[in-house]
Protein backbone atom coordinates (compact mmCIF):
# COMPACT_ATOMS: atom_id res chain seq x y z
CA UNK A 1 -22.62 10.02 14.55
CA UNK A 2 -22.80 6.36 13.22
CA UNK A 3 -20.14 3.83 13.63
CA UNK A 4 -18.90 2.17 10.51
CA UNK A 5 -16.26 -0.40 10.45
CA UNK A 6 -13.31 -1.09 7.89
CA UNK A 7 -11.16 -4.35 7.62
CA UNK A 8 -7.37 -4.36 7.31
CA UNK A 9 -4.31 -6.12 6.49
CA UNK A 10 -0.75 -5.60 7.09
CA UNK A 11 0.71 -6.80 3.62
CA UNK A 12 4.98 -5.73 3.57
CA UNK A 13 4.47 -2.84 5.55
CA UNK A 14 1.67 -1.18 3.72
CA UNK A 15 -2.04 -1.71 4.58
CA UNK A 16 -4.87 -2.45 2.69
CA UNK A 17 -8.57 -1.94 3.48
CA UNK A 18 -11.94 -2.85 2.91
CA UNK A 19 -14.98 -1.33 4.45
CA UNK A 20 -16.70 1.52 5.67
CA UNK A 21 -19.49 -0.73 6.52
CA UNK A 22 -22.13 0.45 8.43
CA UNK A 23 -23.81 -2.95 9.94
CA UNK A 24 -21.40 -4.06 12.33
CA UNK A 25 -22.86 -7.63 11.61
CA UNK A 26 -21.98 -7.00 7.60
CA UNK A 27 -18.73 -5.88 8.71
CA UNK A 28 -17.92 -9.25 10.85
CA UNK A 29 -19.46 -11.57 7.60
CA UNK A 30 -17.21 -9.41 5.38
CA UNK A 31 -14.34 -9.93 8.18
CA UNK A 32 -14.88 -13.45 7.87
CA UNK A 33 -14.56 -13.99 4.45
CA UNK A 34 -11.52 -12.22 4.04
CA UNK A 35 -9.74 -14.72 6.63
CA UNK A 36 -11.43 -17.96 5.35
CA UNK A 37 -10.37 -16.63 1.83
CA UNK A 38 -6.69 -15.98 2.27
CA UNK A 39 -6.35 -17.93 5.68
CA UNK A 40 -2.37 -17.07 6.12
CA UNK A 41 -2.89 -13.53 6.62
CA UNK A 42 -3.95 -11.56 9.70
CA UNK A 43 -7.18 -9.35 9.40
CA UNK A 44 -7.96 -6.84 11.56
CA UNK A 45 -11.57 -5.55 12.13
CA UNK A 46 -11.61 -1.80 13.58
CA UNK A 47 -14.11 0.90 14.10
CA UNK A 48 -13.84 3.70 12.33
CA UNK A 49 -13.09 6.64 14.23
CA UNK A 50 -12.73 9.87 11.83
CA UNK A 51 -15.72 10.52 9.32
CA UNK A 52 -16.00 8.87 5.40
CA UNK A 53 -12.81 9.00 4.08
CA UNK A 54 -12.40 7.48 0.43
CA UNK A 55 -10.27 4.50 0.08
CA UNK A 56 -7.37 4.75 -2.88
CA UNK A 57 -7.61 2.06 -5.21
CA UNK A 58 -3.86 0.98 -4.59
CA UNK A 59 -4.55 0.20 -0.67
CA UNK A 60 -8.46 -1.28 -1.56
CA UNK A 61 -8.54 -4.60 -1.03
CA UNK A 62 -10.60 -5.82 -3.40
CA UNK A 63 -8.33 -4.27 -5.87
CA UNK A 64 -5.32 -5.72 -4.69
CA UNK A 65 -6.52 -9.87 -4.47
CA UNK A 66 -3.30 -10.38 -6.85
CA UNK A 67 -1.23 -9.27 -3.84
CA UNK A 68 -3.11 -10.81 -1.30
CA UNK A 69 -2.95 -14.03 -2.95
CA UNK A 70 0.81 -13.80 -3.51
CA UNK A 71 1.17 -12.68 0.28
CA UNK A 72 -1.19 -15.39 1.21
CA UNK A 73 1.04 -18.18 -0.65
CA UNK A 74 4.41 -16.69 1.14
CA UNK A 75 2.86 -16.27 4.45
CA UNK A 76 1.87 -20.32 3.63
CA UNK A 77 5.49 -21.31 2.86
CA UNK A 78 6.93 -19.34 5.46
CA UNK A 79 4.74 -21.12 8.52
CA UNK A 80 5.47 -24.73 6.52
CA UNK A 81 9.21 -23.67 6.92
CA UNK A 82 9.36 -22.70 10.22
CA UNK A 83 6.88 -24.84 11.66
CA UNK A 84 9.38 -28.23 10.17
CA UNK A 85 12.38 -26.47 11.20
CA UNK A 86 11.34 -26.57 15.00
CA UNK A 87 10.75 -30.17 14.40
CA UNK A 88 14.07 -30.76 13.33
């Protein structure tokens, strides 16, 4: 059985994927992007244990760049916040 690999994000308690790449170097270039792209947020690359399971189009990443954005942006303002209030 091959290995593929799928990257997530935690986004307000639901997560969103992108993957089921087979080339674990594709999967870490992929990986990459996605954190260089919205830097704020916390990917996650995993292997994928079960078999080929579709990915719904609300939890697909690629789908979703409106949220990830808008999560991005928060995640942005909320570290600026909290990194001046332990300055104060």
């Amino acid at each position: 059985m091959s290995t593929n690999y799928v990257i997530l994000v935690d986004i307000d308690e639901k997560t969103y994927v992108d993957g089921h790449y087979k080339d674990e170097q594709r999967a870490i270039d992929v990986f990459e992007y996605w954190a260089e792209t919205y830097p704020n947020l916390e990917f996650e690359l995993a292997e994928l244990i079960a078999g080929y399971s579709p990915i719904p189009d609300e939890l697909f990443m690629a789908k979703n760049k409106v949220i990830l954005e808008f999560a991005n942006s928060l995640a942005e303002i909320t570290h600026g916040e909290n990194y001046t209030k332990t300055l104060h």
